[in-house]
Protein backbone atom coordinates (compact mmCIF):
# COMPACT_ATOMS: atom_id res chain seq x y z
CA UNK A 1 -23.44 -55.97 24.81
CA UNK A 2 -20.67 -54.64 27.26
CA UNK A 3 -18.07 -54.12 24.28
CA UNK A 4 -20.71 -51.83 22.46
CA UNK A 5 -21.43 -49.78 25.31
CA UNK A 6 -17.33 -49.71 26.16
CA UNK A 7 -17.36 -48.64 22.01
CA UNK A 8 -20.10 -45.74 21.85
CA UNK A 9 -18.80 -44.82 25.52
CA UNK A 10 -15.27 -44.48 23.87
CA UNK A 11 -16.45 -42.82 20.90
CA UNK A 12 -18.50 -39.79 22.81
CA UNK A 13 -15.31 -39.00 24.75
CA UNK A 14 -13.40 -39.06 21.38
CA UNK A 15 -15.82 -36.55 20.42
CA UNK A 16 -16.18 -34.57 23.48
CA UNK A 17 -12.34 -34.32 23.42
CA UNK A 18 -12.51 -33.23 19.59
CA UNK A 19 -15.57 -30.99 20.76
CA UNK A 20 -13.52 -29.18 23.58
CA UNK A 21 -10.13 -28.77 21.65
CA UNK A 22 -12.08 -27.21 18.55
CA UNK A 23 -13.38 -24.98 21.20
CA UNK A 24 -10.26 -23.91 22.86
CA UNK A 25 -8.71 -23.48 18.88
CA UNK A 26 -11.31 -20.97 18.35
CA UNK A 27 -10.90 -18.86 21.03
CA UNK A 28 -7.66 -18.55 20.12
CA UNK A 29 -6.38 -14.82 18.85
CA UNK A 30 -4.29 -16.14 16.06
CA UNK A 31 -5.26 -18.60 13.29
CA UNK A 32 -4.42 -21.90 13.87
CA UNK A 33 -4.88 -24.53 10.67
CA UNK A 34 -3.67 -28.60 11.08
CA UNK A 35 -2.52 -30.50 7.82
CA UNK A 36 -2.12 -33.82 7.22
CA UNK A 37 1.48 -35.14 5.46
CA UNK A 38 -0.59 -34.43 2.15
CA UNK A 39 -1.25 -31.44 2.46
CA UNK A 40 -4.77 -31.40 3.29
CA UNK A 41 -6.33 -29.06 5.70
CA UNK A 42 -7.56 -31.49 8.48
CA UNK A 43 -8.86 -28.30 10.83
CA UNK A 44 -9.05 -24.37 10.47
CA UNK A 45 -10.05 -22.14 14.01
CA UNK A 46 -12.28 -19.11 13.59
CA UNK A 47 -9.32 -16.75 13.60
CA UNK A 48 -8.28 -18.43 10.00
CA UNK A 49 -11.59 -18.04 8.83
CA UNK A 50 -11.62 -14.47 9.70
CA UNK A 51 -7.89 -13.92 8.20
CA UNK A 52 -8.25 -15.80 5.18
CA UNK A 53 -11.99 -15.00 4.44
CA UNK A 54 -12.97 -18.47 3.60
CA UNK A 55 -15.20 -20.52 6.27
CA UNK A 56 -13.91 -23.83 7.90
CA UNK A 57 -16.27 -25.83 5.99
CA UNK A 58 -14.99 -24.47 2.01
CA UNK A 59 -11.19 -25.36 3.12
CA UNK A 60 -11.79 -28.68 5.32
CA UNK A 61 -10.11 -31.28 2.98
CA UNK A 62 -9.14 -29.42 0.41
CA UNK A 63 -5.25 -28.65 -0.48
CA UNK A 64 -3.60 -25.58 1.49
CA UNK A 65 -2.28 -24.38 -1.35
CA UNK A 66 -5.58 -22.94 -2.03
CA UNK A 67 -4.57 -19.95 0.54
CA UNK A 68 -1.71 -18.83 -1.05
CA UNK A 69 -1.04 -16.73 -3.99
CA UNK A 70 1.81 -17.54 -6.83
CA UNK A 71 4.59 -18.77 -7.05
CA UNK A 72 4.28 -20.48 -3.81
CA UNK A 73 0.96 -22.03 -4.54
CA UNK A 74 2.39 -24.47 -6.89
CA UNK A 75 6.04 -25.11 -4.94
CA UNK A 76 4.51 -25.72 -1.72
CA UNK A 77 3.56 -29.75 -2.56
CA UNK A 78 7.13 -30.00 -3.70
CA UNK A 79 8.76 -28.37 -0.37
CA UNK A 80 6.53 -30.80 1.64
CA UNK A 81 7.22 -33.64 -0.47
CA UNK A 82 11.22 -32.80 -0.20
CA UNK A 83 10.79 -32.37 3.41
CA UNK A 84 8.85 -35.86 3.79
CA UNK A 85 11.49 -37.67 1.93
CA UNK A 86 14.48 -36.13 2.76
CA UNK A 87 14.00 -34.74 6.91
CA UNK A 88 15.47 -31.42 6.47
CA UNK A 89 13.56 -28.78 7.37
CA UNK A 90 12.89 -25.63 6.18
CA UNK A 91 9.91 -24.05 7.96
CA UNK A 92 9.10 -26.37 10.93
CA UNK A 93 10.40 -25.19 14.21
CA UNK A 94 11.80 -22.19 12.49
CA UNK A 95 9.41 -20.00 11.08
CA UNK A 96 9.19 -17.68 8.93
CA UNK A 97 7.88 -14.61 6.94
CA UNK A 98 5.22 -15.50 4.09
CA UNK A 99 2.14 -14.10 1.69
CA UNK A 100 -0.95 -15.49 2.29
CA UNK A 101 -4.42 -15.14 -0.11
CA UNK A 102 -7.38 -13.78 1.20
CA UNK A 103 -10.57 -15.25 -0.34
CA UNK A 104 -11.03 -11.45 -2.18
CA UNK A 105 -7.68 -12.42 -4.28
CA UNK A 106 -5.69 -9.73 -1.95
CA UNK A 107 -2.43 -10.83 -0.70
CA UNK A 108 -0.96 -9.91 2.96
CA UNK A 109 2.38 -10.51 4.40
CA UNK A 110 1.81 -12.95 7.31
CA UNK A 111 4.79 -15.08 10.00
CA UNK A 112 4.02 -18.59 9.77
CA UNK A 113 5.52 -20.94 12.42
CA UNK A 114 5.21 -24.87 12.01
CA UNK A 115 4.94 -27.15 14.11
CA UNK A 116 5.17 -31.50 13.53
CA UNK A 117 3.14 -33.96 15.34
CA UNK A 118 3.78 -37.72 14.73
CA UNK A 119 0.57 -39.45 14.73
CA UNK A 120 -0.22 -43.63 14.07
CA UNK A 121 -1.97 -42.48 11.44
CA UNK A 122 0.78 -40.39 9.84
CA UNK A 123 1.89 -36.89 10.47
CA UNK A 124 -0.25 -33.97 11.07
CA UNK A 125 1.70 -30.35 10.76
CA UNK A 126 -0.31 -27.10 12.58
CA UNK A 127 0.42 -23.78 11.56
CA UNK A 128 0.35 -20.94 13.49
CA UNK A 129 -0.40 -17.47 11.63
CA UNK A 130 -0.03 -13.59 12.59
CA UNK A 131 -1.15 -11.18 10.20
CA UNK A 132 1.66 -8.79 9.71
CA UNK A 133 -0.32 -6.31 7.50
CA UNK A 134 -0.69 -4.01 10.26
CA UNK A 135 3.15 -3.82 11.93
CA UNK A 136 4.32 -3.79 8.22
CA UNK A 137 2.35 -0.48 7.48
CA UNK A 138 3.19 1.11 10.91
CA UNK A 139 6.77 -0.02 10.32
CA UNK A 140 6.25 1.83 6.46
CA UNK A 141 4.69 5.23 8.28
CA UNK A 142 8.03 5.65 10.81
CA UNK A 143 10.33 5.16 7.32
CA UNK A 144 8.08 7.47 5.73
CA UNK A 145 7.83 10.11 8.34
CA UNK A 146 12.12 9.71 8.75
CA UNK A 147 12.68 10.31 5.15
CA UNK A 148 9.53 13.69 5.02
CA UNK A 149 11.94 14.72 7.42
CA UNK A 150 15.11 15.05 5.85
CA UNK A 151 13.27 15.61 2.68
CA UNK A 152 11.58 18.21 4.49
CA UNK A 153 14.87 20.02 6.25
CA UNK A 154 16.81 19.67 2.85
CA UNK A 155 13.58 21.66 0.89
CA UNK A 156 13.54 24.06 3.77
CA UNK A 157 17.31 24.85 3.16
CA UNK A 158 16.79 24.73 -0.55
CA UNK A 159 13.59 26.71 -0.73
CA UNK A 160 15.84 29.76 0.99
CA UNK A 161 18.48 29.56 -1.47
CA UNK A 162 16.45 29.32 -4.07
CA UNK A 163 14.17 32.00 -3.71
CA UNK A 164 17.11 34.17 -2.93
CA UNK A 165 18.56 33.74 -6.48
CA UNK A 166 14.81 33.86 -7.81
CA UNK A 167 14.68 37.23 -6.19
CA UNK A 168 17.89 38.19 -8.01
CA UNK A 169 16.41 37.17 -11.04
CA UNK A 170 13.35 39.64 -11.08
CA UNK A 171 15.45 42.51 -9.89
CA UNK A 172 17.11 41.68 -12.79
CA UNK A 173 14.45 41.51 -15.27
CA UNK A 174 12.86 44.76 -13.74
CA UNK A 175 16.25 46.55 -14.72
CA UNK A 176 16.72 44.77 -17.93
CA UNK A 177 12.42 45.91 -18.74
CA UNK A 178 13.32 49.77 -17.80
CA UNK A 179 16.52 49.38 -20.25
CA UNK A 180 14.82 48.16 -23.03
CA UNK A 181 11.52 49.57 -23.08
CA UNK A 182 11.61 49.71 -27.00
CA UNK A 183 13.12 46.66 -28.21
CA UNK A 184 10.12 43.98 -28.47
CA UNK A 185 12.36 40.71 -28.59
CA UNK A 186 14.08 41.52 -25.77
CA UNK A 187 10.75 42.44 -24.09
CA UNK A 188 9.69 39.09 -25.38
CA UNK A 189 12.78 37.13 -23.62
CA UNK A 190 12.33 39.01 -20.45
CA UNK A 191 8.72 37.52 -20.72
CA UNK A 192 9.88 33.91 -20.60
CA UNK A 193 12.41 34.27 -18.11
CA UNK A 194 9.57 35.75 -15.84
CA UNK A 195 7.33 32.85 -16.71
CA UNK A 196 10.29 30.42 -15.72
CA UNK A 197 10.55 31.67 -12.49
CA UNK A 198 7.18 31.78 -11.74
CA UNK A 199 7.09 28.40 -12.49
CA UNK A 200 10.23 27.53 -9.98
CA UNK A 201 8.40 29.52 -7.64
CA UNK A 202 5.65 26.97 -7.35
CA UNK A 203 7.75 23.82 -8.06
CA UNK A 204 9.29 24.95 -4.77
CA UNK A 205 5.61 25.82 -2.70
CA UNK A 206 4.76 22.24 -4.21
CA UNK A 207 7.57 20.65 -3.09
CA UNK A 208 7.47 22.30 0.55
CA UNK A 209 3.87 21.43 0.91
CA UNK A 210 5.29 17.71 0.10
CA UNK A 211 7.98 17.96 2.73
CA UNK A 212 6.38 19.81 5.69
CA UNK A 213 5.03 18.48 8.75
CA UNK A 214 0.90 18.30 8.61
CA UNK A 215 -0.56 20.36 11.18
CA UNK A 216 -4.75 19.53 10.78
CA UNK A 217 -6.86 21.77 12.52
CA UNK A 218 -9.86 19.35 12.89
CA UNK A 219 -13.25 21.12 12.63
CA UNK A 220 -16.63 19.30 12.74
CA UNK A 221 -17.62 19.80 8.88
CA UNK A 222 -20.31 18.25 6.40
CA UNK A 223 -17.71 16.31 4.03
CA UNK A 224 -20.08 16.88 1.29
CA UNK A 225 -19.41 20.52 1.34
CA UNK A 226 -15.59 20.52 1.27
CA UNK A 227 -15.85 18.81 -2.00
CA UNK A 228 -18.24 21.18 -3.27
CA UNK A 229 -16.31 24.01 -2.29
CA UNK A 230 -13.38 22.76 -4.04
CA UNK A 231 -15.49 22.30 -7.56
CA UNK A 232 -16.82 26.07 -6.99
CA UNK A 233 -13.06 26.77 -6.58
CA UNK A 234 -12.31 25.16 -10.06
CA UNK A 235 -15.24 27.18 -11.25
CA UNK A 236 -12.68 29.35 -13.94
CA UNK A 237 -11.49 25.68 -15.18
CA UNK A 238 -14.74 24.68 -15.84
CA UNK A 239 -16.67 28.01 -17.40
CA UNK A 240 -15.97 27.49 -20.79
CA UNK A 241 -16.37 23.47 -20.52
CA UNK A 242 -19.13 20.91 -20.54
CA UNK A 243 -19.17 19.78 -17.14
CA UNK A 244 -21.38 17.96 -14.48
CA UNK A 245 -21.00 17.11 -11.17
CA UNK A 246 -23.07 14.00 -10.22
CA UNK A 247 -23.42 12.95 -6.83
CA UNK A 248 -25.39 10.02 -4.81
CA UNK A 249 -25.07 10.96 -0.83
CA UNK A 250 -26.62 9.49 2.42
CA UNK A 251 -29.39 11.08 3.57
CA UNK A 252 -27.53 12.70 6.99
CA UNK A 253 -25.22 15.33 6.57
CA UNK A 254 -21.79 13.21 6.58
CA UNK A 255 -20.92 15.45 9.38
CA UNK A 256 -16.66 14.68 10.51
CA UNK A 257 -14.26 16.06 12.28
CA UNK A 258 -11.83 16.86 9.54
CA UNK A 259 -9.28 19.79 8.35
CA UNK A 260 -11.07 21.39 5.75
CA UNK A 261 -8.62 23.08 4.06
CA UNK A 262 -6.88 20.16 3.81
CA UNK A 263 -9.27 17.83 2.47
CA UNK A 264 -10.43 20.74 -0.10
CA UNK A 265 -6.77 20.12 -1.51
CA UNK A 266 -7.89 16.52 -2.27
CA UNK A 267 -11.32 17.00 -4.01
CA UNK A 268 -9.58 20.08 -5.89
CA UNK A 269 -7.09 17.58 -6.97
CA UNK A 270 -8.69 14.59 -8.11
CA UNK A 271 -11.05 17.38 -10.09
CA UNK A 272 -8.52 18.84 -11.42
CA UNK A 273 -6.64 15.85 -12.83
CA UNK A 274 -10.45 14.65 -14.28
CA UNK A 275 -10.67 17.69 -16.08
CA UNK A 276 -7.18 17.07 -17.39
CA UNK A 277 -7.95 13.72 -18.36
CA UNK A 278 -11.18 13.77 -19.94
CA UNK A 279 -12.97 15.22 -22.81
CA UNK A 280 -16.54 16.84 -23.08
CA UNK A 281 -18.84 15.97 -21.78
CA UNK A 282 -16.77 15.50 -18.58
CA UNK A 283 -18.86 13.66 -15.76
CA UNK A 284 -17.48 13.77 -12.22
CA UNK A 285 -19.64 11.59 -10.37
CA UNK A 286 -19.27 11.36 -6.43
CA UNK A 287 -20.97 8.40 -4.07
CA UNK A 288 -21.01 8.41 -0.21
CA UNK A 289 -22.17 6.07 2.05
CA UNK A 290 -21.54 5.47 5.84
CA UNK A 291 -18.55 2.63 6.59
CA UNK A 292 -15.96 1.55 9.07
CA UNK A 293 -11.95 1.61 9.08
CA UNK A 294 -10.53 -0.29 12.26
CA UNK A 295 -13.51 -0.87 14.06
CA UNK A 296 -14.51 2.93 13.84
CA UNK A 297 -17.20 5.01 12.07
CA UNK A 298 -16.14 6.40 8.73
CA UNK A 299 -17.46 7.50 5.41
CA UNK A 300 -16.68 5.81 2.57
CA UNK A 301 -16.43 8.49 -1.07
CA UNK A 302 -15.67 6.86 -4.27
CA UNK A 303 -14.97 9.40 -6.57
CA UNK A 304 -14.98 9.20 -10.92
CA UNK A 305 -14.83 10.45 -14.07
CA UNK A 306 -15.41 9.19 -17.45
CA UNK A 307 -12.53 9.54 -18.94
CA UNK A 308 -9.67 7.09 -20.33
CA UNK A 309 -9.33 5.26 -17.21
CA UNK A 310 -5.57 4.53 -15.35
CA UNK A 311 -3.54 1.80 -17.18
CA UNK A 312 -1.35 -0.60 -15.11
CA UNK A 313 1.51 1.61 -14.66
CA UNK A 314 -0.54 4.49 -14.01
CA UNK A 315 -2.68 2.19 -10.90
CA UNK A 316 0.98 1.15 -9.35
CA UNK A 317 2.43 4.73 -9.45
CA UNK A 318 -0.02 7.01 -9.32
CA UNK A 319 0.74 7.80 -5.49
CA UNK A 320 4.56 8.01 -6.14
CA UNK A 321 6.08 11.73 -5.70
CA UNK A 322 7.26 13.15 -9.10
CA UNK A 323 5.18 10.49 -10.92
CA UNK A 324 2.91 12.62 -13.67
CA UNK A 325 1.78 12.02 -16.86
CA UNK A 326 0.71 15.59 -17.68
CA UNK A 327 3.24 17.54 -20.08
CA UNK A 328 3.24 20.79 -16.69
CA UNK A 329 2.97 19.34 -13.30
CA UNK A 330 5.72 18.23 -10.36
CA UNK A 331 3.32 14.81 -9.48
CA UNK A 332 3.16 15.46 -5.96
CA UNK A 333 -0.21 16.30 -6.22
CA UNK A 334 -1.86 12.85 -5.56
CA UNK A 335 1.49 12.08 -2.73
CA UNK A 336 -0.11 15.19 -1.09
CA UNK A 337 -3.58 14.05 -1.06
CA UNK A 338 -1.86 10.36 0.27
CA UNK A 339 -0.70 12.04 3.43
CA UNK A 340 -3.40 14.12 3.62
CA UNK A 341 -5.77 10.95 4.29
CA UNK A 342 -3.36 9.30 6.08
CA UNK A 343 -2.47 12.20 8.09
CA UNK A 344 -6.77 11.78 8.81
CA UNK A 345 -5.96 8.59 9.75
CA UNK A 346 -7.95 7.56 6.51
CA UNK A 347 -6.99 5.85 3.20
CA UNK A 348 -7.21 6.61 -0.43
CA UNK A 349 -6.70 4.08 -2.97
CA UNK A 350 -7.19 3.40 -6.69
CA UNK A 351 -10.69 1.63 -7.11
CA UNK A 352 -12.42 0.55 -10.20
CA UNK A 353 -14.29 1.70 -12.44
CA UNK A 354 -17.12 0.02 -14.29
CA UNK A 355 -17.43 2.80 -17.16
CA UNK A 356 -13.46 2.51 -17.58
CA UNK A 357 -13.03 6.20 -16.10
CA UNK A 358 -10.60 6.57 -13.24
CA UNK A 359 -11.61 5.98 -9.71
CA UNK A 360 -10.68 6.53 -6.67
CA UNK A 361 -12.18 5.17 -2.94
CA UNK A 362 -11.01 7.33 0.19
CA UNK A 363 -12.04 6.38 3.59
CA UNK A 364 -12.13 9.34 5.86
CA UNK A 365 -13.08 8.45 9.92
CA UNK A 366 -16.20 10.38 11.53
CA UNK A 367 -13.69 11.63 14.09
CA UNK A 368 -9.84 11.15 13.27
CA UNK A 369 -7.28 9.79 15.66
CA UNK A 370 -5.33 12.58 17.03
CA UNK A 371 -2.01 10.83 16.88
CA UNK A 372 -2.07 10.97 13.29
């Protein structure tokens, strides 16, 4: 009778022990998952759950592998397996940078460190895991911002030269249109050489707009009516067109603190590039609802058209400066629109699209961080 009470006495402080270290895991900041030499996931702290998206229960017992994305979802039973037999080690006690998989199917760069604990019933290995998504983009901005810089003293330089030879050039053509007042081809030439420079002219405005430090004078503003100021703007684009603007909006005014010139250049865009893209009937359909980015208020806009849609290059580079697909255009335009959400301290991404148009989701905070 004694050695049953010694048992169930020894078993509640096993689990009062198991109860109090599980506790003490999930107060911890980072995630913190234990596998056995197998490569099973033996525990998983609230932190991992919160990282990786999956709960404790869906990954208890199941292979790690299922948190990582390819190719190191397949090698990672072989790197344990060479480690097991052969001692030498190359993640435990080092650590090191990795990808994990979040349970959406989006992969984030993460440091994993490793630790090995020799138990009688075989080894159990803990992980330790720091997100690195965050660091990696601030580390991306200060690269960014250094190379807008230079970019951005080299255009300045550029833009003067430039325009001084441009100048030349008109004088020119002024003198050359007085001369020849009765000869049509020449008349004709002088014609395209104006249109040429013209269209220098505004590479170069493009290009300094690209370049040029972003000054945003923040005014509260209904974000509804900056993009509706920009269509009204587009209104000589659209006269002779079948087109509709369709929106779905919150019922409160989507009031921000915002530059509104600025975010005008971003509707006007992505307009601009629908009516490009698509054929009539054109549909340009807007949807709003209230979100969150970092823990702050912020609406959320997807914006669409119906026409052929993005293919894969298109989705990968359609942010890149000088990427364009139009037969006139520098491609800075969507770059520009880039920094002018980040610049917001918002984001602006390529979304789907369930009708195969193009989409696009921007994420602009009710009051924007002034450091950006």
């Amino acid at each position: 009778m004694m050695d049953q009470s010694r048992e169930k006495g020894q078993r509640d402080d096993r689990h009062e022990r198991e109860a109090r270290l599980q506790a003490i895991l999930d107060t911890a900041v980072e995630a913190i998952i234990t596998i056995d030499e197998r490569g099973r996931c033996e525990s998983m702290n609230r932190a991992a759950e919160r990282m990786f998206g999956f709960s404790a229960d869906e990954v208890l017992g199941q292979n790690i592998c299922m948190l990582m994305p390819e190719p190191y979802r397949s090698e990672h039973d072989g790197y344990l397996e060479a480690y097991l037999t052969t001692g030498v080690r190359r993640i435990i006690g080092i650590g090191r940078e990795a990808i994990g998989r979040h349970k959406s199917g989006r992969e984030f760069p993460m440091h994993l460190s490793v630790s090995e604990i020799l138990l009688e019933r075989g080894r159990l290995f803990t992980g330790i895991i720091r997100d690195l998504t965050e660091p990696k983009q601030a580390e991306q901005r200060v690269i960014q911002a250094e190379r807008l810089a230079l970019l951005g003293e080299a255009t300045a330089r550029l833009a003067h030269e430039a325009r001084n030879a441009l100048q030349r050039i008109q004088i020119a053509v002024e003198v050359a249109r007085n001369l020849e007042t009765e000869n049509p081809p020449v008349q004709h030439q002088l014609d395209a050489i104006e249109r040429a420079s013209d269209a220098l002219n505004a590479l170069l405005e493009e290009l300094r707009n690209y370049a040029a430090p972003l000054h945003l004078e923040r005014k509260a503003t209904s974000l509804a009516s900056v993009w509706r100021e920009a269509w009204n703007s587009l209104d000589h684009h659209r006269c002779k067109r079948d087109v509709r603007l369709i929106e779905e909006l919150p019922d409160n005014p989507m009031e921000c603190r915002i530059d509104r010139f600025r975010l005008s250049q971003v509707f006007r865009n992505l307009i601009e590039n629908a009516l490009a893209a698509c054929s009539d009937p054109v549909e340009f359909s807007i949807f709003a609802e209230s979100s969150a980015l970092d823990g702050e208020p912020a609406w959320r806009v997807m914006v669409r058209d119906n026409g052929p849609g993005l293919n894969d290059e298109q989705r990968a580079r359609v942010f890149e400066p000088f990427y364009t697909t139009k037969a006139k255009g520098t491609g800075l335009g969507m770059a520009i629109a880039r920094r002018i959400l980040e610049a917001h301290g918002g984001t602006i991404a390529v979304a789907a699209n369930p009708n195969g148009g193009a989409a696009f989701e921007l994420t602009v905070p009710v009051n924007p961080p002034v450091s950006k």
